[in-house]
Protein backbone atom coordinates (compact mmCIF):
# COMPACT_ATOMS: atom_id res chain seq x y z
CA UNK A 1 -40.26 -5.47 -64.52
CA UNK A 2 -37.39 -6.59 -62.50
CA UNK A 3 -35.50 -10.01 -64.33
CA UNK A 4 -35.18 -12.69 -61.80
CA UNK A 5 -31.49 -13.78 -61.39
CA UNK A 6 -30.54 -17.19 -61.91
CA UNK A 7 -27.85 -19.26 -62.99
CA UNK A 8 -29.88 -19.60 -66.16
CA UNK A 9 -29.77 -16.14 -66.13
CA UNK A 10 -26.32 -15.69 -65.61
CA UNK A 11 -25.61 -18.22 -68.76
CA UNK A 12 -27.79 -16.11 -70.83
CA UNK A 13 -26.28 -13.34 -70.34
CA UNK A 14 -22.68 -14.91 -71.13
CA UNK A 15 -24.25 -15.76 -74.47
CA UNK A 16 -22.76 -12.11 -74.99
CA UNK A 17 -19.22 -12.81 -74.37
CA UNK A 18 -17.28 -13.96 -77.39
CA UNK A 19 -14.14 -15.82 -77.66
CA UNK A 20 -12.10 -13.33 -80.18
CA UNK A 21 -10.05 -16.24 -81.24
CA UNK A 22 -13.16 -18.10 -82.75
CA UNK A 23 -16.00 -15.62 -82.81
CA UNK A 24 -18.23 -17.39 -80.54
CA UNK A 25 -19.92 -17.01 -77.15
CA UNK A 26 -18.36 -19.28 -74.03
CA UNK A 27 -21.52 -20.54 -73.26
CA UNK A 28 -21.52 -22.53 -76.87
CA UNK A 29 -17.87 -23.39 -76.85
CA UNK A 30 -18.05 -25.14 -73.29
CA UNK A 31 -15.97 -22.42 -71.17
CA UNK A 32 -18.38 -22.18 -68.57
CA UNK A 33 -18.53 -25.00 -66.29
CA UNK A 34 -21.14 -23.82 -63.50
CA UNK A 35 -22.88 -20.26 -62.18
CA UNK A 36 -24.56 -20.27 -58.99
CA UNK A 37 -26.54 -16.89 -57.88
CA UNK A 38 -27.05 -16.54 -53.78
CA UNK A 39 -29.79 -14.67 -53.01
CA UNK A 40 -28.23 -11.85 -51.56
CA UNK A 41 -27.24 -10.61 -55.26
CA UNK A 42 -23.59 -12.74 -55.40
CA UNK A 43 -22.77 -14.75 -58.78
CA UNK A 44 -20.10 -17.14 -58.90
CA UNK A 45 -19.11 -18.54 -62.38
CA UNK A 46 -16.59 -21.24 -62.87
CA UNK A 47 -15.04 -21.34 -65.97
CA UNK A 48 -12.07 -22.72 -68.07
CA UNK A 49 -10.30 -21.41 -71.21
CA UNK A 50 -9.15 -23.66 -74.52
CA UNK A 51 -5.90 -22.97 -73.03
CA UNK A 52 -3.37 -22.15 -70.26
CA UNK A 53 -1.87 -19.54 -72.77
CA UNK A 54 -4.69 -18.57 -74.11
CA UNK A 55 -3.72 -15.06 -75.72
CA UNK A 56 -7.59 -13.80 -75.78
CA UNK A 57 -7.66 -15.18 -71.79
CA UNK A 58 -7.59 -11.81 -69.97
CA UNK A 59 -9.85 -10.24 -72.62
CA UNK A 60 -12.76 -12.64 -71.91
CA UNK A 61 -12.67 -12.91 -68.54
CA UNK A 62 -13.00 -8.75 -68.15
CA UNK A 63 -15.45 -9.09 -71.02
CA UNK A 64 -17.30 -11.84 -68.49
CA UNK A 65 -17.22 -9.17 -65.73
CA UNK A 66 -18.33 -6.39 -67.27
CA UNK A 67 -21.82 -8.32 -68.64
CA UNK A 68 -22.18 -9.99 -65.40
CA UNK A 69 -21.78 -6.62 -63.35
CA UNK A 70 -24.70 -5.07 -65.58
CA UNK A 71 -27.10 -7.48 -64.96
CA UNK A 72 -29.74 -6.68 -62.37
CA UNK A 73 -29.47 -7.87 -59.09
CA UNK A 74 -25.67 -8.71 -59.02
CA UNK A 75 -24.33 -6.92 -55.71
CA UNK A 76 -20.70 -9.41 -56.22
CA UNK A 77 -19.00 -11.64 -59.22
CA UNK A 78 -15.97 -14.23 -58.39
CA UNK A 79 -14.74 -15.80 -61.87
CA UNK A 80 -13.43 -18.70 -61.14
CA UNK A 81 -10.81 -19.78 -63.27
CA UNK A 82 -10.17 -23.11 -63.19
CA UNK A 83 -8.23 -26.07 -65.24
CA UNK A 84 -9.63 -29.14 -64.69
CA UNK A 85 -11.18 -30.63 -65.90
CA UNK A 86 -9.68 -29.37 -69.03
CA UNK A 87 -11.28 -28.09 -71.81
CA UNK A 88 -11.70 -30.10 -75.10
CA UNK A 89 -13.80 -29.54 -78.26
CA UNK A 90 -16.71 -32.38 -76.58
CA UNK A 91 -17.53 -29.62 -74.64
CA UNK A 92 -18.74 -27.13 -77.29
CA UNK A 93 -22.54 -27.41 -78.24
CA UNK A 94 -23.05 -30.49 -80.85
CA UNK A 95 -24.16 -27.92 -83.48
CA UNK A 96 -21.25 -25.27 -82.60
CA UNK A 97 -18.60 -28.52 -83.22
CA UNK A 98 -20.89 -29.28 -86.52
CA UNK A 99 -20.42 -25.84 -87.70
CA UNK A 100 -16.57 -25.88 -87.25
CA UNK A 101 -15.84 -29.02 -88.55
């Protein structure tokens, strides 16, 4: 059975990229800001890192590629890296910030 691709989808499937730095996915720490799917297969994801010099930065945006590319459906993927607005700790899930204090 074919998987329907969404932006839902496409977050899901993020859920398997980690930041090395912190050993968590980017979906829970806030990296990803948006995904939009088109219907002719093309996934855009805009997304952010916890830092300009973020030494883990190249590392999790091929790592973001690579999932994205194996999902179903995808014919294109454009990462959008962007820095504003910037990334703070209010944007990690409530429970993720719990866990680390």
């Amino acid at each position: 059975m074919a998987t329907t691709l969404t932006p839902d989808s496409v977050k899901k499937a993020l859920r398997a990229v980690k930041d090395p730095e912190l050993g968590l996915n980017i979906i829970d720490i806030g990296l990803v800001y948006d995904a939009t799917v088109s219907d002719d297969g093309d996934v855009k994801v805009t997304m952010t890192l916890t830092s300009p010099g973020c030494p883990s930065g190249a590392e999790i945006m091929q790592d973001a590629r690579l999932v994205l590319e194996d999902l179903e459906g995808v014919r294109n993927v454009e990462l959008e890296l962007v820095w504003e607005p910037y990334w703070t700790p209010e944007r990690m899930d409530p429970r993720v910030r719990a866990f680390l204090g």
